[in-house]
N, C-alpha and C. Protein backbone atom coordinates (compact mmCIF):
# COMPACT_ATOMS: atom_id res chain seq x y z
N UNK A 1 12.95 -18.63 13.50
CA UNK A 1 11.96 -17.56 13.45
C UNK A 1 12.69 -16.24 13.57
N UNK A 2 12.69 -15.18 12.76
CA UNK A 2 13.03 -13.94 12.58
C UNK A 2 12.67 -12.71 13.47
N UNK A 3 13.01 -12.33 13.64
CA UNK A 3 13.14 -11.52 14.98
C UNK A 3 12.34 -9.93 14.35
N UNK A 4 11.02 -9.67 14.66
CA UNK A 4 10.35 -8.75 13.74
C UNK A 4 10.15 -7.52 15.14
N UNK A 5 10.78 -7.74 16.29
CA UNK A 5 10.02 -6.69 17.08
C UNK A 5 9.06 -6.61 17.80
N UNK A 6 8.00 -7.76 17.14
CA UNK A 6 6.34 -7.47 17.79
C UNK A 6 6.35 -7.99 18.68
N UNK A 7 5.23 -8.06 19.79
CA UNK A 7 5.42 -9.09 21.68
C UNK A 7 4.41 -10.10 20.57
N UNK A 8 5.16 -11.42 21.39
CA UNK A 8 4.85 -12.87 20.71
C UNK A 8 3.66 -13.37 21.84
N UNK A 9 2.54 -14.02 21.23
CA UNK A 9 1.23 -14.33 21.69
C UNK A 9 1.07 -15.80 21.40
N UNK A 10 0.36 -16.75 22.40
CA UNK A 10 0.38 -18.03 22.38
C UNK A 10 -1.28 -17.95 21.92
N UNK A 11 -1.50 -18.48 20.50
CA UNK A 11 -2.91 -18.80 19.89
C UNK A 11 -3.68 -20.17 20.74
N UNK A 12 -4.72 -19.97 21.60
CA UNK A 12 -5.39 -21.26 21.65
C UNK A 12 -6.73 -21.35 21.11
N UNK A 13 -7.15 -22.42 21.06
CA UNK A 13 -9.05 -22.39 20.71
C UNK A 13 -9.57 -23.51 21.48
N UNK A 14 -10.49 -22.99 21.66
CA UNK A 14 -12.08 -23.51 22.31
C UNK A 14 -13.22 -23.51 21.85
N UNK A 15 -13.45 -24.98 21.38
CA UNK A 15 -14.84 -24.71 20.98
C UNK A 15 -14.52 -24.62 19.06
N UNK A 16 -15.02 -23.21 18.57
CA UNK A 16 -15.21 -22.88 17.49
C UNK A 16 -14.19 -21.10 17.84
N UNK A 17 -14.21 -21.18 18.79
CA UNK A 17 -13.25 -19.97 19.48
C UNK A 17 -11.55 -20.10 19.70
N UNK A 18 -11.33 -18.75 18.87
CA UNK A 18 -9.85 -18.52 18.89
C UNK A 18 -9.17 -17.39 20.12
N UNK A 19 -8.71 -17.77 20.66
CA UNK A 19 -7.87 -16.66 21.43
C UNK A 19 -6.39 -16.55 21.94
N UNK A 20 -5.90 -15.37 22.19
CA UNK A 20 -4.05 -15.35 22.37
C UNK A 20 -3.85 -14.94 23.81
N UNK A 21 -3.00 -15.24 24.50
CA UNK A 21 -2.43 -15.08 25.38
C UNK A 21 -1.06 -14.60 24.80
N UNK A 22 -0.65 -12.84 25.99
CA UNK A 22 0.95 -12.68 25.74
C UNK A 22 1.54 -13.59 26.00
N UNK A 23 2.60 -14.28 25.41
CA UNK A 23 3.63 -15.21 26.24
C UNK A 23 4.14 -15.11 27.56
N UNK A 24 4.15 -13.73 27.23
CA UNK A 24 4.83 -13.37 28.80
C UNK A 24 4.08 -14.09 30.34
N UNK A 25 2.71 -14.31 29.75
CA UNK A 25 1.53 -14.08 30.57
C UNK A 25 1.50 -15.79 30.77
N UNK A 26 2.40 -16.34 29.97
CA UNK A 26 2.06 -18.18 29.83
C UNK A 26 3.59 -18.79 30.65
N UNK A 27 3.30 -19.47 32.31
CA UNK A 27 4.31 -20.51 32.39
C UNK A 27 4.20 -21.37 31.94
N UNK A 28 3.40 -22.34 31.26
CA UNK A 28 3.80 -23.45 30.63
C UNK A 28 2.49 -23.79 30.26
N UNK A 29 2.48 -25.13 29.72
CA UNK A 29 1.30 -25.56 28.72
C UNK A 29 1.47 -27.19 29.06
N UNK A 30 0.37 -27.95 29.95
CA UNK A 30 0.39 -29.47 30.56
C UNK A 30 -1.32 -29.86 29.65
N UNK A 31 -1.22 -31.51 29.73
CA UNK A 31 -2.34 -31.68 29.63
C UNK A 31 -2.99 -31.47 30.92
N UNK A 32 -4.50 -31.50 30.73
CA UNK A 32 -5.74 -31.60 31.84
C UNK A 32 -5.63 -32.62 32.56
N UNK A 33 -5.82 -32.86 34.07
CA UNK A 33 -5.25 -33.85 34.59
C UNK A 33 -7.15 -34.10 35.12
N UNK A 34 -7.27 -35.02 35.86
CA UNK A 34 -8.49 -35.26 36.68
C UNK A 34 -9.02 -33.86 37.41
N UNK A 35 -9.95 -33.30 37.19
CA UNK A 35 -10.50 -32.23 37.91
C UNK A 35 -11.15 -32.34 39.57
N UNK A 36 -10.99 -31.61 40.30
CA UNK A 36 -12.28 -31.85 41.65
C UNK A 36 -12.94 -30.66 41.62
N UNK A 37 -14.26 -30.71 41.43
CA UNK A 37 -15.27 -29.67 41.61
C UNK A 37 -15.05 -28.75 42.78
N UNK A 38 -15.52 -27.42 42.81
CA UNK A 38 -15.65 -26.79 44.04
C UNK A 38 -16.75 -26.63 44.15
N UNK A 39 -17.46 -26.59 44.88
CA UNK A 39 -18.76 -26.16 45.36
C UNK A 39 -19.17 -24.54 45.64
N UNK A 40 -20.10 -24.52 44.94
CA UNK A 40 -20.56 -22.57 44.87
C UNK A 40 -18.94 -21.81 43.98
N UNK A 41 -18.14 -22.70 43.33
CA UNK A 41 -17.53 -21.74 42.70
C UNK A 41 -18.39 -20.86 41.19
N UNK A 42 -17.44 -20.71 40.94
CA UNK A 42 -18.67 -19.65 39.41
C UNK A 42 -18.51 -20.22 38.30
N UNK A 43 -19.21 -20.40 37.46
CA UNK A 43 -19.27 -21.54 36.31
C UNK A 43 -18.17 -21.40 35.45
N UNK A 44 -17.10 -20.02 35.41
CA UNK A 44 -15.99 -20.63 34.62
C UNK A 44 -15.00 -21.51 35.16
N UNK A 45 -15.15 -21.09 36.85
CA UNK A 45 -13.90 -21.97 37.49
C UNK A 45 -14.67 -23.73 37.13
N UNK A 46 -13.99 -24.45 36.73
CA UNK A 46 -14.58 -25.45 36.61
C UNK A 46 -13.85 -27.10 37.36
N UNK A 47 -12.70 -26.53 38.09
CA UNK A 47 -12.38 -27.11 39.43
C UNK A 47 -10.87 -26.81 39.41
N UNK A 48 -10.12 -28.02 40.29
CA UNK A 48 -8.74 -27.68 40.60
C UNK A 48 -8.08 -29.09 40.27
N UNK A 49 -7.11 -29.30 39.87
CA UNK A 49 -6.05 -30.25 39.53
C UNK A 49 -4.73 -29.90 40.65
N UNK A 50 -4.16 -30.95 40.79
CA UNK A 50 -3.08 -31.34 41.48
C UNK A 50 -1.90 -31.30 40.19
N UNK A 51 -1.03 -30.43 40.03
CA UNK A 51 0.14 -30.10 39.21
C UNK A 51 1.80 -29.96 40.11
N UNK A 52 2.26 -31.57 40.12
CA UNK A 52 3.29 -31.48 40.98
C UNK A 52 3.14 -31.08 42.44
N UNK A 53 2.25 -31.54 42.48
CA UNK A 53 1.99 -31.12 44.64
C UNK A 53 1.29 -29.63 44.81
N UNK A 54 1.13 -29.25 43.61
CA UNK A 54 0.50 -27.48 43.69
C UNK A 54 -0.86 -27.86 42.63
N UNK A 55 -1.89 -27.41 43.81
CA UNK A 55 -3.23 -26.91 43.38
C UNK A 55 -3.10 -25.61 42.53
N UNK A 56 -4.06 -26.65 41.78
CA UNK A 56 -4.17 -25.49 40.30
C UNK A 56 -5.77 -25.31 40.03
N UNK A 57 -6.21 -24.01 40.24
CA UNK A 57 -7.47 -23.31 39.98
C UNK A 57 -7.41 -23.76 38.09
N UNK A 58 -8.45 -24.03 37.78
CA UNK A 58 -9.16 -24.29 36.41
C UNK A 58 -9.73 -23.73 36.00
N UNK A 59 -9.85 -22.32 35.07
CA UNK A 59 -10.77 -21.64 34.28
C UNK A 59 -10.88 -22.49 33.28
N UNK A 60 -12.54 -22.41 32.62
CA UNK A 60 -12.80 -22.26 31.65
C UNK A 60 -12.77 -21.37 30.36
N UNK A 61 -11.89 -21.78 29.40
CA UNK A 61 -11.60 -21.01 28.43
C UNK A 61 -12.74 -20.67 27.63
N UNK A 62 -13.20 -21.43 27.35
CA UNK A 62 -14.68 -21.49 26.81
C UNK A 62 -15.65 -20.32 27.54
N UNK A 63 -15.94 -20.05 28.81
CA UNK A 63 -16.47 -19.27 29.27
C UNK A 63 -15.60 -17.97 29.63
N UNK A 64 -14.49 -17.75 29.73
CA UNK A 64 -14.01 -16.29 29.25
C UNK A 64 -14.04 -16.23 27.65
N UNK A 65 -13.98 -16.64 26.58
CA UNK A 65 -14.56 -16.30 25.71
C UNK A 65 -16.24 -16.33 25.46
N UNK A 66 -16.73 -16.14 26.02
CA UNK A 66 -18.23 -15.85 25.85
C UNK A 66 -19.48 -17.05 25.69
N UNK A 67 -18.78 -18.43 26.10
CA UNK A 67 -19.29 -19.61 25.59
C UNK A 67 -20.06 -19.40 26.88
N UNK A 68 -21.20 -19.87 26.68
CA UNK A 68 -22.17 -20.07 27.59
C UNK A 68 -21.87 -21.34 28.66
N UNK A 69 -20.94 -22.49 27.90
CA UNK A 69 -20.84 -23.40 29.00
C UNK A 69 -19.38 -23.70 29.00
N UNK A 70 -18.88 -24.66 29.59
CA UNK A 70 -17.22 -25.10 29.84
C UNK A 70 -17.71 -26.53 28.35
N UNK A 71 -16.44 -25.94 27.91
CA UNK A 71 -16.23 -26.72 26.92
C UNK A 71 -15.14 -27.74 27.38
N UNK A 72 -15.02 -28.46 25.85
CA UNK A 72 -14.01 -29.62 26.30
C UNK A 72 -12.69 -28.98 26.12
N UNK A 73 -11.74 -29.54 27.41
CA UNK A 73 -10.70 -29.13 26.96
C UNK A 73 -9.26 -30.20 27.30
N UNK A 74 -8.09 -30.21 26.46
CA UNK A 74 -7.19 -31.51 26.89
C UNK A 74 -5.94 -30.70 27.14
N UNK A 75 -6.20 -29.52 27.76
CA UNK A 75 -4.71 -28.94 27.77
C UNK A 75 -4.85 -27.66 28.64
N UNK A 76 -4.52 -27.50 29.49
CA UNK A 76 -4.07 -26.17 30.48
C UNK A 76 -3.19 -25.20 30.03
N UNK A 77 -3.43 -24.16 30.38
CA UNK A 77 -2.29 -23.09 29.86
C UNK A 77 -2.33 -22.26 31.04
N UNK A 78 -1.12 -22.93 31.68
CA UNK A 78 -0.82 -22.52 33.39
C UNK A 78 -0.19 -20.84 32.70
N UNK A 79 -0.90 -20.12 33.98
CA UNK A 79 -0.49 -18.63 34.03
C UNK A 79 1.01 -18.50 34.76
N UNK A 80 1.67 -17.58 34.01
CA UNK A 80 2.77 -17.02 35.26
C UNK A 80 2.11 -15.74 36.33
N UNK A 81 1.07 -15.29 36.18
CA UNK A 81 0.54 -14.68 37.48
C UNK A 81 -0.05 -15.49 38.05
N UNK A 82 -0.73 -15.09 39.25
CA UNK A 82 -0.98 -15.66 40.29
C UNK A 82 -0.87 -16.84 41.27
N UNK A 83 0.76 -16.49 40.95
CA UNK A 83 1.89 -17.37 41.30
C UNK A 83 1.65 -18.83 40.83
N UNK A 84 0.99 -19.24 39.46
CA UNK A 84 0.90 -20.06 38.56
C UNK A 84 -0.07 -21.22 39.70
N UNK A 85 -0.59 -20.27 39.92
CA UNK A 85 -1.59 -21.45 40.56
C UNK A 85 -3.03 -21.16 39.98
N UNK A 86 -3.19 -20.55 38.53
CA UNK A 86 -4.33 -20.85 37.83
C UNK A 86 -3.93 -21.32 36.42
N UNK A 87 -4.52 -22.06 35.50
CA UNK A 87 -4.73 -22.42 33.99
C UNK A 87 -5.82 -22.41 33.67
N UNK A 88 -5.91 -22.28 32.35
CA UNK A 88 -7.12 -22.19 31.06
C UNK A 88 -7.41 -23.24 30.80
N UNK A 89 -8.37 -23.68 30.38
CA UNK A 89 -8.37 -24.90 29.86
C UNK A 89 -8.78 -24.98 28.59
N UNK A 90 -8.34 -25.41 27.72
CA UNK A 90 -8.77 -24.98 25.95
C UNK A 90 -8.42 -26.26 25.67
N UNK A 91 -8.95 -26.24 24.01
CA UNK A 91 -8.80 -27.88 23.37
C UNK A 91 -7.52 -27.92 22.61
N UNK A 92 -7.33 -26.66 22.48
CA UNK A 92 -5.90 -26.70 21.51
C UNK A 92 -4.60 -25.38 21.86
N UNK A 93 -3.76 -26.05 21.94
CA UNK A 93 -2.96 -24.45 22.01
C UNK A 93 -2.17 -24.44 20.23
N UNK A 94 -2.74 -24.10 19.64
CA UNK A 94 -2.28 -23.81 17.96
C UNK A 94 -0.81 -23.53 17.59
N UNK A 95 -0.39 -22.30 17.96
CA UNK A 95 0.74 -21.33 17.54
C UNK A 95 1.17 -20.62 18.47
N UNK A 96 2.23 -20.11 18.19
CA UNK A 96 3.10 -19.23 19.00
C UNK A 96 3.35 -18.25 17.54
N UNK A 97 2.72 -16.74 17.76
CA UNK A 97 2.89 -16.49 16.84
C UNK A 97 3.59 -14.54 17.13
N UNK A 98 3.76 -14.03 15.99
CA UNK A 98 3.81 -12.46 16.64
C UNK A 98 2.16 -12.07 16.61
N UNK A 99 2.44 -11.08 17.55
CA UNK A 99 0.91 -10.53 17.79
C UNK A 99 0.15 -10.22 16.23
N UNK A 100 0.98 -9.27 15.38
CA UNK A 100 0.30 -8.70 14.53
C UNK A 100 -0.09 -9.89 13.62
N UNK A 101 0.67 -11.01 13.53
CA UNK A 101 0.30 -12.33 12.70
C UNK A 101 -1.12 -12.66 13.23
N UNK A 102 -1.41 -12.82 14.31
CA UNK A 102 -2.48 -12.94 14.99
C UNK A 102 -4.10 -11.98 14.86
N UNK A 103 -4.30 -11.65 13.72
CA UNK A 103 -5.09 -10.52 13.58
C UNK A 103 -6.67 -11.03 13.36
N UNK A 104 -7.56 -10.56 14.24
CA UNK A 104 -8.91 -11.61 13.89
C UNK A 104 -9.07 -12.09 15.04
N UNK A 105 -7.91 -12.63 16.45
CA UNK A 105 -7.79 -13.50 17.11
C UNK A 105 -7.75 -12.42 18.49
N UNK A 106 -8.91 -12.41 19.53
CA UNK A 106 -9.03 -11.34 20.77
C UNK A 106 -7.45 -12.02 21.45
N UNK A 107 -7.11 -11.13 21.81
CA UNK A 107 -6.23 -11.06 22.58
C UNK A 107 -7.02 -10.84 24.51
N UNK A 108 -6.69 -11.70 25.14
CA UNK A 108 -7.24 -11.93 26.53
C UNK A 108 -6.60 -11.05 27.34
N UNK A 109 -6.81 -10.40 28.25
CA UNK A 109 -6.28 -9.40 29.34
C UNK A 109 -6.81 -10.46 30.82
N UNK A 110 -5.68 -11.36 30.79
CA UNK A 110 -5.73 -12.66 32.05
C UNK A 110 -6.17 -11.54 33.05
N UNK A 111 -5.19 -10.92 33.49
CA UNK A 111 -5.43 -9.77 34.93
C UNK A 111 -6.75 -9.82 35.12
N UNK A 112 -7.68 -8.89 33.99
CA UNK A 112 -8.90 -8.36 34.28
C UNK A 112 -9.75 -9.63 34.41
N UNK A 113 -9.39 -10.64 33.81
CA UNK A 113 -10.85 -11.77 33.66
C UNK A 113 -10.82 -12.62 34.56
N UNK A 114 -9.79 -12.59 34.70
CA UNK A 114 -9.04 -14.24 36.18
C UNK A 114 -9.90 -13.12 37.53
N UNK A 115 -8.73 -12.25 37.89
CA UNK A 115 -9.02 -11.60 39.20
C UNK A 115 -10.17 -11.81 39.67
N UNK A 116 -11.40 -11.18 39.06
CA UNK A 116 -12.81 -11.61 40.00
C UNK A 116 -13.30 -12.68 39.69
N UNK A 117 -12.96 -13.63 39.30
CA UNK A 117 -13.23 -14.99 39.79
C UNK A 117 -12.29 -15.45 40.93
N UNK A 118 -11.31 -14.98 41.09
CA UNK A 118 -10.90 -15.77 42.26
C UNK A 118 -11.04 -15.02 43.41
N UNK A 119 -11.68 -13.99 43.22
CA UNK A 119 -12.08 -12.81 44.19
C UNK A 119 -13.02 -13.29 44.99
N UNK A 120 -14.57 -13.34 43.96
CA UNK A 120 -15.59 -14.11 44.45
C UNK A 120 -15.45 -15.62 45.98
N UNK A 121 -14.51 -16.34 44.70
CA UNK A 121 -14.23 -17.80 45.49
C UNK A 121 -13.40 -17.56 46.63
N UNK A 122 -12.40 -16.30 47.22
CA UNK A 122 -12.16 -16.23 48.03
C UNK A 122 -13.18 -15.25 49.43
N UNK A 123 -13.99 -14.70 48.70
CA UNK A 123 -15.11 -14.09 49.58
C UNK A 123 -16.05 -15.19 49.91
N UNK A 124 -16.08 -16.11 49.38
CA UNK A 124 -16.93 -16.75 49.97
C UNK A 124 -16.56 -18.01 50.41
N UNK A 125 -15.46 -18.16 51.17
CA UNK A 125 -14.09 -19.17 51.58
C UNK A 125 -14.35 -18.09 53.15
């Protein structure tokens, strides 16, 4: 792959929904392991997995893109913030592509959408 300059974005989809993550923003990419519900969390968190002895918070990808419910998903896309103790959960991770290749496809701002969900679940902990 040719070296064009642009910051490189990891394409996933959910659903009928496309979206990118910066790379920068991605430690790694596992399948979905067995979930455990939380109780009174908020309908995107949709539970926590055990990843190597570290609890891992579960967003729904499906519901940060605008899906009304948690879709199916067979693959995590563990964050490098919050000290990689959250992932996405989407049905596909597609491409690794440059951003501008990516055009059509929202680009996610993890920071803003993660934070108050785990805000909530820790106010009420």
């Amino acid at each position: 792959m040719g070296e064009s300059g642009g910051a490189r974005v990891v394409v996933c989809r959910v659903g009928g929904n496309r979206f990118a993550l910066p790379v920068v923003a991605v430690r790694e990419v596992v399948t979905s392991g067995i979930k455990a519900r939380i109780p009174g969390a908020p309908a995107a968190v949709t539970g926590v997995v055990n990843l190597r002895g570290t609890l891992l918070t579960v967003i729904s990808g499906a519901v940060l893109v605008g899906g009304a419910e948690p879709g199916l998903g067979g693959w995590l896309v563990v964050l490098a913030a919050f000290e990689g103790r959250v992932g996405i959960e989407v049905e596909e991770v597609e491409d690794i592509q440059i951003a501008e290749a990516s055009e059509g496809v929202a680009l996610l701002d993890v920071e803003s959408l993660i934070r108050p969900l785990l805000a909530v679940g820790a106010a009420k902990g």
